[in-house]
Structures are given as C-alpha cells and as structure tokens.
Protein backbone atom coordinates (compact mmCIF):
# COMPACT_ATOMS: atom_id res chain seq x y z
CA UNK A 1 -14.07 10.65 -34.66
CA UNK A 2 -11.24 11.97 -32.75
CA UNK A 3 -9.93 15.25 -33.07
CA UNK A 4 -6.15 15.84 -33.75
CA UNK A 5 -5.15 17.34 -30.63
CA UNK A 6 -7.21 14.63 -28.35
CA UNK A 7 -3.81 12.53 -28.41
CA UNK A 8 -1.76 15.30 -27.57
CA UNK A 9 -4.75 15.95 -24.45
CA UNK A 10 -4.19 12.49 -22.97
CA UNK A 11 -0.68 13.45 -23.02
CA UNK A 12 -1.02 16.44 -21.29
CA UNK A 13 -3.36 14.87 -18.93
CA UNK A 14 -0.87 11.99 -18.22
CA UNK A 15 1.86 14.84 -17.60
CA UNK A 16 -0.14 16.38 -15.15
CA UNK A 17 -1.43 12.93 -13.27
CA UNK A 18 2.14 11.88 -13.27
CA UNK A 19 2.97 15.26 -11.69
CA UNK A 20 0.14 15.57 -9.39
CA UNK A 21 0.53 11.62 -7.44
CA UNK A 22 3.99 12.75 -7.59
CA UNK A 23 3.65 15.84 -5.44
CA UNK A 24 0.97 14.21 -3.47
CA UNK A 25 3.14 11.49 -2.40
CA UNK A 26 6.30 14.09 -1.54
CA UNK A 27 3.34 16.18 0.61
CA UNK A 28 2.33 13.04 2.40
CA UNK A 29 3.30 11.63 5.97
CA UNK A 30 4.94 8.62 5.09
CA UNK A 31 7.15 11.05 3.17
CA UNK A 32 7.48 12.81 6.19
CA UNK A 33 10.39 10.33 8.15
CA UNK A 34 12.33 10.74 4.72
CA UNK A 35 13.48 14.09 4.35
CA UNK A 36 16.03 13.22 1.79
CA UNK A 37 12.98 12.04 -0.63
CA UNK A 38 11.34 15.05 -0.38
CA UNK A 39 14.54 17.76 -1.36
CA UNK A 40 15.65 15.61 -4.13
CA UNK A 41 11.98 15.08 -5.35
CA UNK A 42 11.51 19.01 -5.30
CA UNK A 43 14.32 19.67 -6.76
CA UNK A 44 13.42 17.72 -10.19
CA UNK A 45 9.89 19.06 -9.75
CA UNK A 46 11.04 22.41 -9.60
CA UNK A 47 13.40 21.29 -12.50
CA UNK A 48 10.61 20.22 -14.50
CA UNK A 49 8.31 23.20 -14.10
CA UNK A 50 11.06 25.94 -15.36
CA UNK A 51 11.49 23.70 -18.21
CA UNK A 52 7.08 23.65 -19.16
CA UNK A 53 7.77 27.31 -18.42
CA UNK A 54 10.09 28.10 -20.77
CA UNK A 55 8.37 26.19 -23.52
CA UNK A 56 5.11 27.38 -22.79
CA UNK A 57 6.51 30.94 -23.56
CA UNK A 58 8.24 29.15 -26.73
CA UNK A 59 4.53 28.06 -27.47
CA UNK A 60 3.29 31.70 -27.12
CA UNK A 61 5.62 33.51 -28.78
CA UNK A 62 6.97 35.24 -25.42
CA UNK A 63 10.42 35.86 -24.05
CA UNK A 64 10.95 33.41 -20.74
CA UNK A 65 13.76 35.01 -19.24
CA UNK A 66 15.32 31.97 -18.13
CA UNK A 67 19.19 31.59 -17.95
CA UNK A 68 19.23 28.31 -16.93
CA UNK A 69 17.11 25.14 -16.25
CA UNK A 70 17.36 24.32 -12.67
CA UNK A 71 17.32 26.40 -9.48
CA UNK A 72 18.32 25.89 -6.01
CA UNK A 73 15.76 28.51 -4.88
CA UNK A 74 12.64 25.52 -4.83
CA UNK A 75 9.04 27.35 -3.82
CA UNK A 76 7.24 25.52 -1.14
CA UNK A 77 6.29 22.15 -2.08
CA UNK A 78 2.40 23.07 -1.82
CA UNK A 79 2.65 26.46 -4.12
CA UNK A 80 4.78 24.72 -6.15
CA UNK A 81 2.00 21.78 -6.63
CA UNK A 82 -0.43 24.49 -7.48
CA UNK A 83 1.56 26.21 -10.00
CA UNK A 84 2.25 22.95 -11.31
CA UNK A 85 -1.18 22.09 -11.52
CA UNK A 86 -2.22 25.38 -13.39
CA UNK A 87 0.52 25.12 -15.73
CA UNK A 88 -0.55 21.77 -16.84
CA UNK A 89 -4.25 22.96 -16.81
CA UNK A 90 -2.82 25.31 -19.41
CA UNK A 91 -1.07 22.91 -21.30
CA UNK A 92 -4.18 20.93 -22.01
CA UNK A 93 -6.54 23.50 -22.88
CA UNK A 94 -3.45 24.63 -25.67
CA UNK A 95 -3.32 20.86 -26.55
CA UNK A 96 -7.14 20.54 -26.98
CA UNK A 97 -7.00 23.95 -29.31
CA UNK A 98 -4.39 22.34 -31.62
CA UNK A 99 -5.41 21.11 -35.33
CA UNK A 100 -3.59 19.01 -37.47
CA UNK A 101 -2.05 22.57 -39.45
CA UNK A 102 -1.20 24.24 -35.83
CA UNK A 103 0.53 20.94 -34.37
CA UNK A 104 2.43 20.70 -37.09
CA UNK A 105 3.98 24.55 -36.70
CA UNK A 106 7.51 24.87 -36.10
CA UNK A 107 8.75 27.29 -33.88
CA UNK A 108 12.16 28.41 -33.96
CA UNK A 109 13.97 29.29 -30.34
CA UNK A 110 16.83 29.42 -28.26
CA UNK A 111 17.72 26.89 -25.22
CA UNK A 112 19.23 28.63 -22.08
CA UNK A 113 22.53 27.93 -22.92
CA UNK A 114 22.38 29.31 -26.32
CA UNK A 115 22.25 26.52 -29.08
CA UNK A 116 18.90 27.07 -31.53
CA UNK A 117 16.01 24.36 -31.66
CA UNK A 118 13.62 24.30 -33.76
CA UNK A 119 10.43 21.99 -32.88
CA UNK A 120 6.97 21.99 -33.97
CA UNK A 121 4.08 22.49 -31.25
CA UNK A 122 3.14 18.93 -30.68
CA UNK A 123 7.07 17.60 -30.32
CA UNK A 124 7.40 20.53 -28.01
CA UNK A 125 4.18 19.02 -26.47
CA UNK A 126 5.57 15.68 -26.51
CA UNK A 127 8.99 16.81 -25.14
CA UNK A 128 7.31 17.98 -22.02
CA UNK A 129 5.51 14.71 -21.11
CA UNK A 130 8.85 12.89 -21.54
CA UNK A 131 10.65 15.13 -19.63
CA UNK A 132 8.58 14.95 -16.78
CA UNK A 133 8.40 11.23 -17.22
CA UNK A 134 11.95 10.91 -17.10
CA UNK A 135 12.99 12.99 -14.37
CA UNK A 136 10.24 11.54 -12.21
CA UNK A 137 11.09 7.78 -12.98
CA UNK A 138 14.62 8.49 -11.62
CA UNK A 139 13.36 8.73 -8.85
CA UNK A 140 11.80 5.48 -8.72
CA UNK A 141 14.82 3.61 -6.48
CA UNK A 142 14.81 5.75 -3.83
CA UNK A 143 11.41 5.17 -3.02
CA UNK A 144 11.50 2.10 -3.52
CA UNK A 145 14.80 1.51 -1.10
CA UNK A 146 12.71 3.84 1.12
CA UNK A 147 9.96 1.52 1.41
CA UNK A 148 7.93 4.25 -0.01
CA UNK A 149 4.83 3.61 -2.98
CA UNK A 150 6.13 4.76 -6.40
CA UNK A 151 3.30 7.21 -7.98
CA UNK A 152 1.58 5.73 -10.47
CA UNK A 153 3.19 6.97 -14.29
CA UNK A 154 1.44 4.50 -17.16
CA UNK A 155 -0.92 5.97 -19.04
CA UNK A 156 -2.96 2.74 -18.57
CA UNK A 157 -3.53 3.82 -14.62
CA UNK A 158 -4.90 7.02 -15.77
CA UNK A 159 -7.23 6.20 -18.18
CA UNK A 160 -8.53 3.34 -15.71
CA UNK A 161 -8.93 5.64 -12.40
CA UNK A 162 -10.53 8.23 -15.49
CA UNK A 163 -12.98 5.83 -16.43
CA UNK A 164 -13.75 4.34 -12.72
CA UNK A 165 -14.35 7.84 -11.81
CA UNK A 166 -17.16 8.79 -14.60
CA UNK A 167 -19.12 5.60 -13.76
C-alpha cells in the first residue's frame, strides 16, 4: 500500500527532473549559439528557486528574508543547478516524511509583498511543482523557434526513464 506522502514524492521528483533537463539543456552547446535562451532561462530558474526558498522556510517554520521574488543578481548557471538540485533533494525527503495529519497542516505566512496566505504543507508542496512547471513551459516557444529540444516536463517521461533505469 502506498504511503500518503509517496504522491506528493513523485511530485517532488517530477519538480526536480523538470528542473534538472531544464538546466542541463541551458548548460549544453547547442545552447551555446543562443545566448538569449540561456539569460531568459536563468532568469526564471533563478525565479523559481527564491520562490522553493521561501516556502521551504514557510515549511520549517523559519524567517526567509526575502523582499521580493525575482532577482537580477542570477548565480552561475552551474552553482545555481546544484543548489537547485539540493533544494529539491530536500523537498523530497520532507515530502516522503509527510503523513496524512502533517500534509494536511496549515501554515499561516506572509508573501513578499505583504498579503497573508495560509496553505497547508502538501498545497504548498503542490504550489511548487506548478510553479516550476509553469515558468518553465513558457519557455517552450523560444526553443522551439530556436530549433532547440524542449526538456522533457510529463510526469509520464519520468516515470518511464525511472523504470528503464532500474531494469
């Protein structure tokens, strides 16, 4: 039988896959002769990494320090990946420790600009994935006009490369 949070795992998992073929393809050489690609594709990563920061310290009861949700000071594209990558990593393992009771917390906060929200732990969970998603899947029609490969984002792709790879 499946645990309550094993849902909310895949989800977190498909956040981070998302993220990850995303990043790879910005830190690849056909990205290279499209230099365009790669700022506005940083920027929304970037974008989308203060956001899981500041609801990961909603999620632990912590104090962000955010004033805002995007930043023209973008990290490297590589350290960004990683930091990425480990934030995700953590997202999972606090997924895969939810139960039904915990999931179903709601936690009170603030957005950056002020307004309250109030979400329990597996919308705020939820809100991350289609965040990412989102942001990511704008991005789409440049590529494609670019002649670039769009990253895989379905959630069927991931659990099929998941499964090929454990045979």
């Amino acid at each position: 039988m499946r645990k309550p949070s094993g849902l909310l795992v895949t989800l977190m998992e498909l956040k981070k896959f998302q993220e990850i073929a995303f990043y790879d393809l910005l830190l690849s050489a056909e990205c290279n002769a499209v230099p365009e690609i790669i700022r506005t594709g940083s920027y929304w990563l970037n974008h989308i990494h203060i956001v899981d920061k500041i609801f990961r310290a909603h999620l632990s009861g912590e104090v962000h320090g955010f004033t805002s949700t995007v930043s023209d000071d973008i990290p490297e594209l590589q350290l960004l990946r990683q930091e990425a990558a480990n934030s995700n990593d953590w997202l999972i393992a606090y997924a895969g420790s939810l139960n039904a009771e915990t999931a179903s917390e709601r936690i009170q906060f603030a957005f950056t600009d002020g307004a309250p929200g109030d979400m329990t732990r597996e919308e705020i969970l939820l809100h991350l994935l289609t965040h990412a998603s989102y942001h990511l899947s704008t991005c789409s029609p440049s590529l494609e006009k670019n002649g670039l490969t769009i990253p895989p984002m379905l959630l069927t792709t991931m659990l099929s490369s998941s499964r090929a790879d454990s045979l």
